[in-house]
Protein backbone atom coordinates (compact mmCIF):
# COMPACT_ATOMS: atom_id res chain seq x y z
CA UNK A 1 7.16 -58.36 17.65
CA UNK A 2 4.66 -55.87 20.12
CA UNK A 3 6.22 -52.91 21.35
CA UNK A 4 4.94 -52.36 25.27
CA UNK A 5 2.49 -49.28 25.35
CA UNK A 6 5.52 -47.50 27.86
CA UNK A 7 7.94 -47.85 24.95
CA UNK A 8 5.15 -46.58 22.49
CA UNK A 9 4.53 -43.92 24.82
CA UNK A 10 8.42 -42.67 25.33
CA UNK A 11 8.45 -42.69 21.31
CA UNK A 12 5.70 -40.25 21.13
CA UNK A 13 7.19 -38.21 23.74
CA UNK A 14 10.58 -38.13 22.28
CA UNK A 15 9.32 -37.52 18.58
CA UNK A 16 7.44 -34.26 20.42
CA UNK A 17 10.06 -33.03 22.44
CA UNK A 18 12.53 -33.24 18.57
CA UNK A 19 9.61 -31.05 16.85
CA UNK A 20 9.28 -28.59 19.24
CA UNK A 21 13.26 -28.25 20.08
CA UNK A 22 13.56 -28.25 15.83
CA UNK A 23 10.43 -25.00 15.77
CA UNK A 24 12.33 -23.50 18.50
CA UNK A 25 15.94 -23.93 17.13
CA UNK A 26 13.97 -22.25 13.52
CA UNK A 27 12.27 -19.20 15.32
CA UNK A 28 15.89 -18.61 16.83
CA UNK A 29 17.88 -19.12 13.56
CA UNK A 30 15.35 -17.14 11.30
CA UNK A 31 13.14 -14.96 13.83
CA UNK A 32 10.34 -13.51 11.36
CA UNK A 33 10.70 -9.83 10.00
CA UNK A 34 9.02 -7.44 8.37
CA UNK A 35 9.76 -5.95 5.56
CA UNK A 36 9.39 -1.79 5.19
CA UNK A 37 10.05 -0.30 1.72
CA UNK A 38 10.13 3.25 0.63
CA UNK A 39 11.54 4.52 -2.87
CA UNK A 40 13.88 7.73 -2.95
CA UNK A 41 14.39 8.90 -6.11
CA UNK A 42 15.49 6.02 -8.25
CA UNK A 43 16.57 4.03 -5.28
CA UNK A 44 14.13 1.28 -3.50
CA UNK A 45 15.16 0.74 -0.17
CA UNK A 46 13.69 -2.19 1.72
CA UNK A 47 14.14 -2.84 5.14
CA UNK A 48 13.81 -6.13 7.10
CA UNK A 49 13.08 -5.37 10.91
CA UNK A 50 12.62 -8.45 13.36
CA UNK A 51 8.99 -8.33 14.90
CA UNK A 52 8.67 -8.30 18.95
CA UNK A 53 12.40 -6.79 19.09
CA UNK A 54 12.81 -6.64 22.87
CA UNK A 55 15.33 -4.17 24.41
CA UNK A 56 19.32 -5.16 25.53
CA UNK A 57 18.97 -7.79 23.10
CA UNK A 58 20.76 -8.25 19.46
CA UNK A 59 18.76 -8.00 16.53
CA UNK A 60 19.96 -8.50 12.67
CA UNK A 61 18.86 -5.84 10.43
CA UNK A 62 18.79 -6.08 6.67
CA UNK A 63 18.61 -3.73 3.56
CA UNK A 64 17.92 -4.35 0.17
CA UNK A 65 18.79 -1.42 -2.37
CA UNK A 66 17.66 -2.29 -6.09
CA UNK A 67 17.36 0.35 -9.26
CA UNK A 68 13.78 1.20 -11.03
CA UNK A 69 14.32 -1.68 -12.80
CA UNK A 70 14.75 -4.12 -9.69
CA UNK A 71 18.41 -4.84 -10.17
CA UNK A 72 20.25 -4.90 -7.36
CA UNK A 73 22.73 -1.65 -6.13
CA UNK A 74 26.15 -3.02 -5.14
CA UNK A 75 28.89 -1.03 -3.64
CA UNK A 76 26.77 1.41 -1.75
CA UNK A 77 27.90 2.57 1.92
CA UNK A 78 24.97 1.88 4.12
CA UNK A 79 24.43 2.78 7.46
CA UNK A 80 21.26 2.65 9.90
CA UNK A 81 20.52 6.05 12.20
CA UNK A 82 18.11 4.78 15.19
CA UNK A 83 16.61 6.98 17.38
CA UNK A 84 13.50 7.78 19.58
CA UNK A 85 11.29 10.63 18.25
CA UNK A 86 10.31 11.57 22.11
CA UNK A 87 13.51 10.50 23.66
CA UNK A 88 16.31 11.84 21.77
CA UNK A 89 19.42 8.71 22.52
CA UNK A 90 22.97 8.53 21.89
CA UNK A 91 24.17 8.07 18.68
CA UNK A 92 23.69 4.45 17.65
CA UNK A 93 24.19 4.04 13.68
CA UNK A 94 25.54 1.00 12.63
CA UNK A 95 27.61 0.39 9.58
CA UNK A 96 26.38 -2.52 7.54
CA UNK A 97 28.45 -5.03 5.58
CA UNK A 98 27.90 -5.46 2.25
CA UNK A 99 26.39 -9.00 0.83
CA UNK A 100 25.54 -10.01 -2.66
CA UNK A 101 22.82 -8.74 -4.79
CA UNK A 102 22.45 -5.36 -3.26
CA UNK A 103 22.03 -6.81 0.38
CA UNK A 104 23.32 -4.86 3.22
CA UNK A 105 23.25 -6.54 6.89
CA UNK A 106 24.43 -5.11 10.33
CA UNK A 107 22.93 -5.75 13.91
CA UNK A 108 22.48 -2.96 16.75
CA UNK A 109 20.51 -3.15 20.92
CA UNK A 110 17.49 -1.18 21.25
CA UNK A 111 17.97 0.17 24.79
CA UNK A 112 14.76 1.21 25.70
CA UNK A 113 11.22 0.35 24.94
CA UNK A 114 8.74 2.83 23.12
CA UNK A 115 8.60 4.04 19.30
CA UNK A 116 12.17 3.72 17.35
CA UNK A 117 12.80 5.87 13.77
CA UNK A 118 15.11 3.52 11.71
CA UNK A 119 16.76 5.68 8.83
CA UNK A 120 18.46 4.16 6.32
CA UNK A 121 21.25 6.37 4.97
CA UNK A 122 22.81 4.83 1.72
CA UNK A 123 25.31 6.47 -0.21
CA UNK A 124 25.45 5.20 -4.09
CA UNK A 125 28.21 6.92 -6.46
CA UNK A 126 28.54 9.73 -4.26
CA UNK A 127 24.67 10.35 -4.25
CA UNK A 128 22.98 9.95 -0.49
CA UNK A 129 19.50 8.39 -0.03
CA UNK A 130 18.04 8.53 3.07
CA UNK A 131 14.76 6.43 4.08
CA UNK A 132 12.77 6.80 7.13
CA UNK A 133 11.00 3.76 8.81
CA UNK A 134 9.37 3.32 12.90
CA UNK A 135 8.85 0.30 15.09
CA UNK A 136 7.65 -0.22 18.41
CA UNK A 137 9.59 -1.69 20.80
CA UNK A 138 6.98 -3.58 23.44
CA UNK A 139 8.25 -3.20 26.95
């Protein structure tokens, strides 16, 4: 059986148009991040910021708090702090919701474009840790 060039053709095009709706329907499920760590103490704090945030849109943040030894530090209270060093903003500090192995997610909106502190305030058995990280929004 020979399959007309136009049918060969239409297959091609509908194989492409699946892989790039599947890439797209990827980059919008998990957007690539990157990761900031600072150690307080005894306390590593990582933080997983998306890259090209753009303002008035929602973006996922996510913190990782493991011991010296790399296990992971459940049942903190963590809470983000976001601000512009030239700007001073509202208060925008989302609380974030505890997930397994010392994972701690919550979302916030940038609101404006230009350079963003990101502090990480985690409280562990009454103890506070605080880690400062920047981005740059683009406009």
């Amino acid at each position: 059986m020979r399959l007309s060039r136009k049918l060969i053709v239409n297959i091609v095009i509908l194989g492409l148009c699946v892989s790039v709706g599947s890439v797209l329907a990827i980059q919008t499920l998990f957007p690539t991040t990157t990761q900031l760590q600072q150690t307080i103490d005894d306390v590593s704090i990582t933080l997983a910021i998306p890259n090209n945030p753009r303002i008035y849109e929602s973006h996922q943040f996510r913190v990782t708090l493991t011991d010296t030894t790399g296990r992971p530090m459940n049942d903190a209270h963590v809470y983000l702090d976001l601000d512009m060093p030239t700007m001073p903003m509202g208060i925008n500090q989302p609380i974030a919701d505890a997930l397994p192995n010392g994972v701690y997610e919550t979302s916030t909106v940038y609101t404006m474009d230009g350079l963003w502190s990101i502090t990480v305030v985690a409280t562990v058995e009454d103890q506070e840790y605080r880690a400062v990280f920047f981005t740059e929004v683009p406009e």
